[in-house]
C-alpha atoms as a PDB file:
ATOM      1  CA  UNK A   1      12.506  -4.080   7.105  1.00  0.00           C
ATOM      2  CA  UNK A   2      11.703  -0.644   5.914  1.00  0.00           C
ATOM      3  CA  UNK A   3      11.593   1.614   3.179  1.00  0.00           C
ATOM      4  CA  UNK A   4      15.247   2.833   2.728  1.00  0.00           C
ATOM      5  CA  UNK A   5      15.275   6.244   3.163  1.00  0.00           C
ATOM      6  CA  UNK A   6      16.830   7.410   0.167  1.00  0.00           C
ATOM      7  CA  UNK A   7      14.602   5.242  -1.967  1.00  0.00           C
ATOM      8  CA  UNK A   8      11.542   6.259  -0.561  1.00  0.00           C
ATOM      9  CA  UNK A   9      12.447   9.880  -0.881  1.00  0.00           C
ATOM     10  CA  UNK A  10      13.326   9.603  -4.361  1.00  0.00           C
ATOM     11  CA  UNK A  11      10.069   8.020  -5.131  1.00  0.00           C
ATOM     12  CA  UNK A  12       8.199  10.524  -2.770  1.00  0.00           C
ATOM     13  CA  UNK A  13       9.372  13.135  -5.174  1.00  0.00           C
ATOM     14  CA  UNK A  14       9.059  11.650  -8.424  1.00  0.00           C
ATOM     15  CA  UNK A  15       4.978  10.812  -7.127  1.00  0.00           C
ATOM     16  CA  UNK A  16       4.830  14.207  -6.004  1.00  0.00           C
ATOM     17  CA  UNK A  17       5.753  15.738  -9.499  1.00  0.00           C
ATOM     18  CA  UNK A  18       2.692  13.662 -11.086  1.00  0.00           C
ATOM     19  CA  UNK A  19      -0.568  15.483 -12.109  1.00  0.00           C
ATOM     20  CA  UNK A  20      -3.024  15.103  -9.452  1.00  0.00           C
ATOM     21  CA  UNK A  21      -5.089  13.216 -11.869  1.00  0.00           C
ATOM     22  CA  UNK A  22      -2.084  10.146 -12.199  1.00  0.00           C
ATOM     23  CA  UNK A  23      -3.862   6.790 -11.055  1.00  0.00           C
ATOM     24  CA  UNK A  24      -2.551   4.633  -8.485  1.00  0.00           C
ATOM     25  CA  UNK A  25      -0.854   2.238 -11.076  1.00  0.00           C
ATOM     26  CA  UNK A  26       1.360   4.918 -13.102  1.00  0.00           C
ATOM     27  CA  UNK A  27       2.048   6.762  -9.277  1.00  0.00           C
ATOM     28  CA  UNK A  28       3.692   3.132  -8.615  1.00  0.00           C
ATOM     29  CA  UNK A  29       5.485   2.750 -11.564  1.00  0.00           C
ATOM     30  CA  UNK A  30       7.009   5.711 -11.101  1.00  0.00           C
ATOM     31  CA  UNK A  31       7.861   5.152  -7.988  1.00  0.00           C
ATOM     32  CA  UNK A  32       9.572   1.955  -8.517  1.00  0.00           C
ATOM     33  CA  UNK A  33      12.047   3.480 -11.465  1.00  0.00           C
ATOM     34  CA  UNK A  34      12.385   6.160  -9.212  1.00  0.00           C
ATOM     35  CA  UNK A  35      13.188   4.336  -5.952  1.00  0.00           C
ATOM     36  CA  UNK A  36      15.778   2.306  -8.055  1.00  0.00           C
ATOM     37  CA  UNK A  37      17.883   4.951  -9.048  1.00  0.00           C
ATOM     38  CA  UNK A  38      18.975   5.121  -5.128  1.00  0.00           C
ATOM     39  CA  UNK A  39      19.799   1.820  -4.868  1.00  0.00           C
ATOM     40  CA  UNK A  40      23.401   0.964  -6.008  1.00  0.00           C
ATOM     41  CA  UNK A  41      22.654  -2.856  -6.342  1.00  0.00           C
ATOM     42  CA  UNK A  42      19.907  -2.896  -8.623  1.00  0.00           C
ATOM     43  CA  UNK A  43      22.089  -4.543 -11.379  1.00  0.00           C
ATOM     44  CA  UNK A  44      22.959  -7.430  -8.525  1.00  0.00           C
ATOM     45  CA  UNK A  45      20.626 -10.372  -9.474  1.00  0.00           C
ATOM     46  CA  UNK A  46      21.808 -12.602  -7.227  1.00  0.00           C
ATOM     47  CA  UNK A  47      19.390 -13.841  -4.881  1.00  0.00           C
ATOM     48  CA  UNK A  48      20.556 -12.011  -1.504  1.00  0.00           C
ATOM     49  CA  UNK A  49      20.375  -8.683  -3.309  1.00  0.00           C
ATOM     50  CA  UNK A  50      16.940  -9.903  -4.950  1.00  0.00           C
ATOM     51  CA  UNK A  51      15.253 -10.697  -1.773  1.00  0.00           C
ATOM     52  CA  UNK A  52      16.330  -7.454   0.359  1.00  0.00           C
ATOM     53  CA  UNK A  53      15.316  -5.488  -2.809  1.00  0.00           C
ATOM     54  CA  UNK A  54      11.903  -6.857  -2.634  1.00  0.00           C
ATOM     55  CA  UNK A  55      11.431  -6.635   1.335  1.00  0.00           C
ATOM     56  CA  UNK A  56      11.991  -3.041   0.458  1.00  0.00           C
ATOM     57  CA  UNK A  57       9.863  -2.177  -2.325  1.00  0.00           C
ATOM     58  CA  UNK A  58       6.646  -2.309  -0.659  1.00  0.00           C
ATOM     59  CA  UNK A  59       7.328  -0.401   2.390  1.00  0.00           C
ATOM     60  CA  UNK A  60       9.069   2.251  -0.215  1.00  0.00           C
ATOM     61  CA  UNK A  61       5.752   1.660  -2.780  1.00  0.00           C
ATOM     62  CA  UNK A  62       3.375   2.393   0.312  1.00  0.00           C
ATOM     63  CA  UNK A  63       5.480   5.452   1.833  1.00  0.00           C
ATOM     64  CA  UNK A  64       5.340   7.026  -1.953  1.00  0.00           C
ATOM     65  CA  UNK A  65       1.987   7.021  -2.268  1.00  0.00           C
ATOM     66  CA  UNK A  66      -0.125  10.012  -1.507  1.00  0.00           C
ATOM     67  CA  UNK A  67      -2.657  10.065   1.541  1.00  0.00           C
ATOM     68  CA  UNK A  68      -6.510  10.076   0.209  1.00  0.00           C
ATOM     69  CA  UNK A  69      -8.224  13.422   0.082  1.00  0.00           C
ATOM     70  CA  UNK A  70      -8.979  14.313   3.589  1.00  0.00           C
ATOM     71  CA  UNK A  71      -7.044  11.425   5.326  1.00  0.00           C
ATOM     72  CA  UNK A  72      -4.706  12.611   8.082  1.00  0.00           C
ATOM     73  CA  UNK A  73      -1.296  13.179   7.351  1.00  0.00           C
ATOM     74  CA  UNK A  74       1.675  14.445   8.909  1.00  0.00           C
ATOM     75  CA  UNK A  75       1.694  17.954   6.840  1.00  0.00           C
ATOM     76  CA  UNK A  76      -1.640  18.606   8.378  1.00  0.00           C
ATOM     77  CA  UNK A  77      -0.506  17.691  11.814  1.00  0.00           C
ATOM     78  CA  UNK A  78      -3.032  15.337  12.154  1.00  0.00           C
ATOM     79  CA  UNK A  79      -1.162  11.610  11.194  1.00  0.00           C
ATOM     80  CA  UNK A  80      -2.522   8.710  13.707  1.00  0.00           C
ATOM     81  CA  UNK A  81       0.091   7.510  16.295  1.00  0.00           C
ATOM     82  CA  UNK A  82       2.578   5.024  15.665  1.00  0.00           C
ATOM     83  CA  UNK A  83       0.678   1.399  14.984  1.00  0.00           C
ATOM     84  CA  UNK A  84       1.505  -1.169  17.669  1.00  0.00           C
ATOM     85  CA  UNK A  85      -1.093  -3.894  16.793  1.00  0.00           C
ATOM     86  CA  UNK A  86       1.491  -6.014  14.392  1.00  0.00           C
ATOM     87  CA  UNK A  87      -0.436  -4.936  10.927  1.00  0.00           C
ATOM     88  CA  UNK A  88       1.435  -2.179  10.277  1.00  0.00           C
ATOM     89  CA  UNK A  89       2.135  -2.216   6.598  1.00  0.00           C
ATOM     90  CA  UNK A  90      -1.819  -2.492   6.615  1.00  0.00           C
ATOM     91  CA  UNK A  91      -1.956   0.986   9.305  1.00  0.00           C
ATOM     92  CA  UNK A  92       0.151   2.647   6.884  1.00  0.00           C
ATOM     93  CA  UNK A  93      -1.493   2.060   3.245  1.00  0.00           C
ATOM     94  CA  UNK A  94      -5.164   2.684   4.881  1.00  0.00           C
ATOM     95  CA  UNK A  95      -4.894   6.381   4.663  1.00  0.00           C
ATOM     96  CA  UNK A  96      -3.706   6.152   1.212  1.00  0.00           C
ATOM     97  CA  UNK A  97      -6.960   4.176   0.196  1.00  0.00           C
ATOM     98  CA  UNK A  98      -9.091   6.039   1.896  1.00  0.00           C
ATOM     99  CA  UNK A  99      -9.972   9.181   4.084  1.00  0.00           C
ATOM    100  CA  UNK A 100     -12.462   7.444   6.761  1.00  0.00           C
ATOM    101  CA  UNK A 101     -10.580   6.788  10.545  1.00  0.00           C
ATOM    102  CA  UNK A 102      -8.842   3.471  10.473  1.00  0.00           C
ATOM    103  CA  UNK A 103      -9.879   1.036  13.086  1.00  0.00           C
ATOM    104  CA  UNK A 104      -9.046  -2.081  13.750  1.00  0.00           C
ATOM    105  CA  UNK A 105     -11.577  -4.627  12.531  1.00  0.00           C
ATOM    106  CA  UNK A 106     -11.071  -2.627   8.969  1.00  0.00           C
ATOM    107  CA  UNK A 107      -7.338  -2.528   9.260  1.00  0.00           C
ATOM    108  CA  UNK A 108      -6.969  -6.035  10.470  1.00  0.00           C
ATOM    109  CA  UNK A 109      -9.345  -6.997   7.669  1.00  0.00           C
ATOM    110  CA  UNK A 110      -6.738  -4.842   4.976  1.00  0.00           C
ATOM    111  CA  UNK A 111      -4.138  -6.718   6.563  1.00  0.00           C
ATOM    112  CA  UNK A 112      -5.366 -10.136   5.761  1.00  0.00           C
ATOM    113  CA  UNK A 113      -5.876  -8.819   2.346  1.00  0.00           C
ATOM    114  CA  UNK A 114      -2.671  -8.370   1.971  1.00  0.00           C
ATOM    115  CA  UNK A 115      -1.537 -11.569   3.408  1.00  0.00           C
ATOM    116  CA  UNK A 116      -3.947 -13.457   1.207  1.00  0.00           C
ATOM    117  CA  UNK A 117      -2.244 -11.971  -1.974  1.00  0.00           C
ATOM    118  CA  UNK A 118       1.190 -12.846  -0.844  1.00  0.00           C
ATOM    119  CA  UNK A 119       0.904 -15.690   0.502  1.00  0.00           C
ATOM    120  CA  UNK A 120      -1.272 -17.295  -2.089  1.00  0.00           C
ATOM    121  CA  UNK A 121       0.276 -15.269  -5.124  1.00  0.00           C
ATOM    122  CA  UNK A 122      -2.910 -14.212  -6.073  1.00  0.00           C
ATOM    123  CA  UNK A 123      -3.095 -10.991  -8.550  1.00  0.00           C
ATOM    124  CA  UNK A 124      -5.975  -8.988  -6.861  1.00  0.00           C
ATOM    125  CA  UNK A 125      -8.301  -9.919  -9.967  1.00  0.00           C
ATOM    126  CA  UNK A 126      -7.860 -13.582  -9.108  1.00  0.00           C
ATOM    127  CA  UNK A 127      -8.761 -12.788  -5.983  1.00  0.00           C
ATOM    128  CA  UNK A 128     -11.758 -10.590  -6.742  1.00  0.00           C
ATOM    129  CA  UNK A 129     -12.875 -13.135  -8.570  1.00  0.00           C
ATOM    130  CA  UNK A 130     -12.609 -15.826  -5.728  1.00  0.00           C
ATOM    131  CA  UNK A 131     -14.216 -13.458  -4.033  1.00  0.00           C
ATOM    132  CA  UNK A 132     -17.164 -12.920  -5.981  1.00  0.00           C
ATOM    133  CA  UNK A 133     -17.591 -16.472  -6.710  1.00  0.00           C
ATOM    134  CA  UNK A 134     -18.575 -17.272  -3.188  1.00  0.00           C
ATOM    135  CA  UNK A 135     -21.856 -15.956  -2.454  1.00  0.00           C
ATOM    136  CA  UNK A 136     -20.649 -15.248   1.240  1.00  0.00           C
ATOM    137  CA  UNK A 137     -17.595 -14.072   0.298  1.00  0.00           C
ATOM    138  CA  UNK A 138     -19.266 -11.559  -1.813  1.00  0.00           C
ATOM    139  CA  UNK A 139     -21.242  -9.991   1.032  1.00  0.00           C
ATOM    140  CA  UNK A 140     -18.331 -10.076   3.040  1.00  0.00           C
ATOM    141  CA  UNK A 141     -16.324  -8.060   0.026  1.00  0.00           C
ATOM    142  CA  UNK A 142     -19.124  -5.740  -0.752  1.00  0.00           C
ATOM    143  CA  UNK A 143     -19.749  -4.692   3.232  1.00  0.00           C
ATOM    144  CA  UNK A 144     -15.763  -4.235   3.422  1.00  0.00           C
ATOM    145  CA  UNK A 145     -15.972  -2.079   0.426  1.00  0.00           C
ATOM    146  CA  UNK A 146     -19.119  -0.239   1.470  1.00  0.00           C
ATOM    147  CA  UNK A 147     -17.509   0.279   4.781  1.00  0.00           C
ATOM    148  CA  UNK A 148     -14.194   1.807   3.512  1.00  0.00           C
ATOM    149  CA  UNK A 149     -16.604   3.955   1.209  1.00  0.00           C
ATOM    150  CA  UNK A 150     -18.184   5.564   4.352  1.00  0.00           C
ATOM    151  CA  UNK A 151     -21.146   3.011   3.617  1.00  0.00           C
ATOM    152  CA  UNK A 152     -22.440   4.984   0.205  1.00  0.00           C
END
């Protein structure tokens, strides 16, 4: 499931209006209040509405956020092509982590990330900390970090 559209435009815009300076955090909060007001079940707790609110919310959280500083995007013409490997969700966040090309080993390697912390319901500190507890973990960690960093 994707981002409804009118959600994701009303968070696009309310992310937009931030100062450029707005960290990641407050550009999602934002864009969750935001991408609620265009959803006319948000009072509906009832688990149905629940669950297809929150298969929507991170497609519509990832959409809102702006690409890194010299990642392609489709203003500049210069987006990547449609992802057909299966990690999609991870295809389209790694632009808005980072400016360096995806490729696969790194976005495969996002996309397990991401399927650690939800399946696991780990908070990415708990994770980090896993993480850094494990001496080969670490490496691991600190290469994949180095290597989204353009190795600096």
């Amino acid at each position: 499931m994707g981002a409804p559209v009118e959600a994701l435009a009303a968070a696009r815009r309310a992310v937009d209006a931030l100062p450029a300076h707005s960290g990641s955090t407050d550009r999602l909060r934002v864009a969750v209040v935001a991408a609620a007001t265009g959803d006319p079940l948000r009072f509906d707790l009832s688990r149905e509405a629940v669950l297809a609110a929150a298969r929507s919310l991170v497609p519509t959280l990832v959409g809102a956020l702006p690409v890194a500083a010299g990642a392609p995007s489709a203003a500049d013409g210069t987006e990547e092509a449609p992802d057909t490997s299966g990690a999609r969700l991870a295809r389209q966040l790694w632009p808005k982590l980072t400016a360096r090309p995806a490729d696969e080993p790194s976005v495969a390697a996002l996309d397990a990330a991401l399927a650690l912390l939800i399946d696991h319901d780990l908070a990415a500190s708990t994770l980090a900390a896993r993480v850094a507890a494990s001496a080969p973990g670490a490496r691991c960690a600190l290469g994949l970090l180095r290597h989204v960093r353009g190795g600096r």
